[in-house]
Protein backbone atom coordinates (compact mmCIF):
# COMPACT_ATOMS: atom_id res chain seq x y z
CA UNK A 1 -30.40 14.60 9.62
CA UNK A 2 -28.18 11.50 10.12
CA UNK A 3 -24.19 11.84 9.35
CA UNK A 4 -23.07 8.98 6.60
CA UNK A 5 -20.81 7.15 9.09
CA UNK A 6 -18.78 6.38 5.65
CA UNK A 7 -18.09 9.92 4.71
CA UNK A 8 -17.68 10.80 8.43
CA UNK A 9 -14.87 8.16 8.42
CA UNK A 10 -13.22 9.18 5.39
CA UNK A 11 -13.23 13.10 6.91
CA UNK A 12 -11.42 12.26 10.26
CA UNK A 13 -7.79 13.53 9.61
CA UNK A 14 -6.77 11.73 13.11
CA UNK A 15 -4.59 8.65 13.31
CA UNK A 16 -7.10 7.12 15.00
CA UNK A 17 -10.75 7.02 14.03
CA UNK A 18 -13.25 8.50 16.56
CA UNK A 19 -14.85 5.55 18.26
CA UNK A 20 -18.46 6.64 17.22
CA UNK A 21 -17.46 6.81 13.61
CA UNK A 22 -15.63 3.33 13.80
CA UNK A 23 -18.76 1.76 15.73
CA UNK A 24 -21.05 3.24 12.99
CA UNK A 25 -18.58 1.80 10.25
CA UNK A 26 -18.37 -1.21 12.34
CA UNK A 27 -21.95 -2.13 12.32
CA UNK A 28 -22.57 -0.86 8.60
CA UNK A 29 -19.82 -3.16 6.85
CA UNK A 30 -19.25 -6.17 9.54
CA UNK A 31 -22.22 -8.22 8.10
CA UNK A 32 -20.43 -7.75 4.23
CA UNK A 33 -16.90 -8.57 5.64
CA UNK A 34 -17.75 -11.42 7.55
CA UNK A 35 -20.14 -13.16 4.53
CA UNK A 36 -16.80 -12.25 2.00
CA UNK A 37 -14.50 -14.55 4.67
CA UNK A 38 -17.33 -16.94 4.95
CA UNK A 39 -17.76 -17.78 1.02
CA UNK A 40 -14.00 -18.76 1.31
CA UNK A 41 -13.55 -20.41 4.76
CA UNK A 42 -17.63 -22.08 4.77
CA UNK A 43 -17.21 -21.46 8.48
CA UNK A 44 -19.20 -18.65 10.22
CA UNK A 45 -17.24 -18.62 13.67
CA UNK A 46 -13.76 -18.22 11.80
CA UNK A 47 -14.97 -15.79 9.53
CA UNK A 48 -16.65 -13.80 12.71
CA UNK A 49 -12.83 -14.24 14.34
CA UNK A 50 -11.38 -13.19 10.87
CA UNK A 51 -13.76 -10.19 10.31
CA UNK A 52 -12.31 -8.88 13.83
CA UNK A 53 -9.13 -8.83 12.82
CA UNK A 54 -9.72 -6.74 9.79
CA UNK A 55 -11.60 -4.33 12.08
CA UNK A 56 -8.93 -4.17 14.37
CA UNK A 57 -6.46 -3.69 11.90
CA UNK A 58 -8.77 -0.85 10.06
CA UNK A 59 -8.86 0.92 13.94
CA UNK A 60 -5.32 1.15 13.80
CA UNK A 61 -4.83 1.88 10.21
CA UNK A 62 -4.61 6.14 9.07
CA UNK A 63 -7.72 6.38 7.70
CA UNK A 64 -6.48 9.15 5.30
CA UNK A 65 -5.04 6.69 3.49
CA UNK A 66 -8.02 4.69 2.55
CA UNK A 67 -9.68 5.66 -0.96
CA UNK A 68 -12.44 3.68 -0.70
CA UNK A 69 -13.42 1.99 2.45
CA UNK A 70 -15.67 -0.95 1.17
CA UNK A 71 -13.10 -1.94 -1.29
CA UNK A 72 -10.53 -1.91 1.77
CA UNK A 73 -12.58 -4.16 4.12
CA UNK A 74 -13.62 -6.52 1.16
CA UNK A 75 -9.93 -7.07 -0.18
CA UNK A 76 -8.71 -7.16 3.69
CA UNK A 77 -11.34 -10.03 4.68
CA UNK A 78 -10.26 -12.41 1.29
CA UNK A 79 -6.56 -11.45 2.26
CA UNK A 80 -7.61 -12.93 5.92
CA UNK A 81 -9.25 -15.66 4.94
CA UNK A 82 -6.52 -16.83 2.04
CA UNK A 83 -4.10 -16.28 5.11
CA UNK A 84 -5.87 -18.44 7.37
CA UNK A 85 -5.56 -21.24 5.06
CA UNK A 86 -2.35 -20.93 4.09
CA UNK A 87 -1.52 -20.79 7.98
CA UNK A 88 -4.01 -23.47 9.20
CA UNK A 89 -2.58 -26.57 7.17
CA UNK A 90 -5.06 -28.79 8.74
CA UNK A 91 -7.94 -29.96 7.01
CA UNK A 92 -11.20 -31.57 8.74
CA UNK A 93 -11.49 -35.02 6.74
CA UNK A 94 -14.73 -35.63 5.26
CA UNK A 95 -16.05 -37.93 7.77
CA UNK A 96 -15.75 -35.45 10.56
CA UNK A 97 -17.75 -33.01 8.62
CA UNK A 98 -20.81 -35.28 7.78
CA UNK A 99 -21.01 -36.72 11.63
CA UNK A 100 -20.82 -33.16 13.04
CA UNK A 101 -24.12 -32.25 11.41
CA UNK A 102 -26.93 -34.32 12.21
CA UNK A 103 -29.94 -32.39 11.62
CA UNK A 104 -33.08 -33.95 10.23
CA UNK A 105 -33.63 -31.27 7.91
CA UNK A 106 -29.99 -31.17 6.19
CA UNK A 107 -29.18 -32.59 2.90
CA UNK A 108 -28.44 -36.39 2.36
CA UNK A 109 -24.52 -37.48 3.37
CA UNK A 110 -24.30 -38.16 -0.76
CA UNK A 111 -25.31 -34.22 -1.56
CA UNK A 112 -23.36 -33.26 1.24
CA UNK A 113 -20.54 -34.81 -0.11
CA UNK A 114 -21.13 -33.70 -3.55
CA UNK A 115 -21.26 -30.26 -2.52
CA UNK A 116 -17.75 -30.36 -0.32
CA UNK A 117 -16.41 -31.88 -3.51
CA UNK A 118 -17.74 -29.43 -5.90
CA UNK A 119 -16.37 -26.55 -3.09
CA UNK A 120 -12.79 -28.05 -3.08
CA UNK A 121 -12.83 -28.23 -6.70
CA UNK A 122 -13.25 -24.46 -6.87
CA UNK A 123 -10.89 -23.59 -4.23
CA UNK A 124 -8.27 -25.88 -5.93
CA UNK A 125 -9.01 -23.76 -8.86
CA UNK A 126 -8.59 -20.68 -7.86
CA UNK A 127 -5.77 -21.45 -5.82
CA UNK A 128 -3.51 -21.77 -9.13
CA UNK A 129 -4.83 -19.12 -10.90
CA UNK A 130 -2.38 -16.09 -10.87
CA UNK A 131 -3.19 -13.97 -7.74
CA UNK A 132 -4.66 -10.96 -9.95
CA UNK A 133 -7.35 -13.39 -11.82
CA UNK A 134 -8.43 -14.63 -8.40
CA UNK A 135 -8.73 -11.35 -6.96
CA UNK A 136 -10.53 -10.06 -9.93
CA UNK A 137 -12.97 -12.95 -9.57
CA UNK A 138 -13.14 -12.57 -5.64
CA UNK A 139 -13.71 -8.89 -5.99
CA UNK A 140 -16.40 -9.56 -8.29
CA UNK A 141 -18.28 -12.36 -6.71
CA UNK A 142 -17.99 -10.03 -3.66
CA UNK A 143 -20.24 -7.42 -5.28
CA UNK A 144 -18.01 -4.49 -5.83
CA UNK A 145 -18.10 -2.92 -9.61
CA UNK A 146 -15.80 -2.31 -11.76
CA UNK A 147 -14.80 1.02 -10.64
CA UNK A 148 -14.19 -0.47 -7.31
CA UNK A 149 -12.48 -3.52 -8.27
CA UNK A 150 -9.60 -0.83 -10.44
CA UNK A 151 -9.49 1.15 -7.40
CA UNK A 152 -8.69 -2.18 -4.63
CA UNK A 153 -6.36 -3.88 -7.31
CA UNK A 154 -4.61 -0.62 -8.42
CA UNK A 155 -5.61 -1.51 -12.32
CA UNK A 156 -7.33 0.94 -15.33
CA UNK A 157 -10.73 1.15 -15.44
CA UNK A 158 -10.83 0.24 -19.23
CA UNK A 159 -9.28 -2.67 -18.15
CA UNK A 160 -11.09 -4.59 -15.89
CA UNK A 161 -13.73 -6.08 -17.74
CA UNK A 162 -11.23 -7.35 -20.58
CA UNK A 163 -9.26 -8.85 -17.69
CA UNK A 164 -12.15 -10.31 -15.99
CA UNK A 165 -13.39 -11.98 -18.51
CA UNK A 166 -10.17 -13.68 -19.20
CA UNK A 167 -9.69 -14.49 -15.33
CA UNK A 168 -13.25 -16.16 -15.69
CA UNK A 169 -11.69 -18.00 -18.95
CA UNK A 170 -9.15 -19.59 -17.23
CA UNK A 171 -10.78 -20.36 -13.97
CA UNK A 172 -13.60 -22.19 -16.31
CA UNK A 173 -10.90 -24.33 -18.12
CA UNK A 174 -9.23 -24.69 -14.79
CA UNK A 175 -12.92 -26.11 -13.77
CA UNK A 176 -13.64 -28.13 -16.39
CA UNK A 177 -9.76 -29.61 -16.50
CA UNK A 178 -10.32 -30.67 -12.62
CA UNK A 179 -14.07 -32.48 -13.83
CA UNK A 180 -12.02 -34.94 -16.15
CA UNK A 181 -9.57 -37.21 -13.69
């Protein structure tokens, strides 16, 4: 009978993990943590980098004091990502982005650029929404349930879905403010 590499993980009382554990944790949640850094960055070798990082920094991390692991890694690959862009003021201009990809079988330049527009739109959005809302949403889109999300973002149970629903409120009138210039 195979060990749960989660619950092994969550039983080592060591400072550091035992390497088989991490390596089993490592190949169970690395696909979810980089795919959480990728839906924020849109760039699969950064969020590979990024989701690195966070396993690093979970290696070296007491693992006693992680409740709930998947929570941990989610929250720690959107705080990686977020940090990345705050820290990485450059942006790739539009025209670099279209004449890197030349594939037959990619959308037209016009969707492209409809879709880079729609996906700075909702970045811009959730950018000035109060950090809780977009963590809520983040958390959400991410997968994890409520349970989860109260347990990551240190908030009552009976309260998340009241305050998610208001998060996806403002976010829409955020949206549909942006859609009118």
């Amino acid at each position: 009978m195979k060990e749960d590499p989660i619950i092994t993980a969550k039983q080592t009382t060591e400072q550091t993990p035992d390497p088989s554990d991490f390596a089993a944790v490592f190949q169970h949640y690395y696909p979810m943590v980089v795919q959480t850094i990728e839906k924020i960055l849109q760039e699969r070798s950064t969020a590979e980098d990024l989701a690195q990082d966070v396993f690093w920094r979970l290696y070296h991390t007491s693992w006693q004091d992680i409740e709930n692991l998947k929570a941990y890694l989610i929250q720690s690959g959107i705080n990686a990502a977020y940090n990345h862009l705050r820290t990485n003021k450059r942006q790739h201009s539009l025209w670099e982005r279209l004449t890197r990809q030349t594939s037959a079988n990619e959308p037209s330049a016009e969707t492209q650029w409809l879709r880079a527009e729609e996906i700075q739109r909702v970045r811009e959005v959730l950018t000035e929404l109060p950090e809780r809302d977009r963590s809520l949403l983040l958390l959400r889109f991410a997968g994890l349930s409520y349970k989860e999300i109260s347990e990551t973002i240190s908030m009552e149970f009976a309260s998340v879905g009241k305050s998610l629903v208001r998060a996806k409120e403002r976010f829409r009138k955020g949206y549909l403010k942006r859609g009118e210039y």
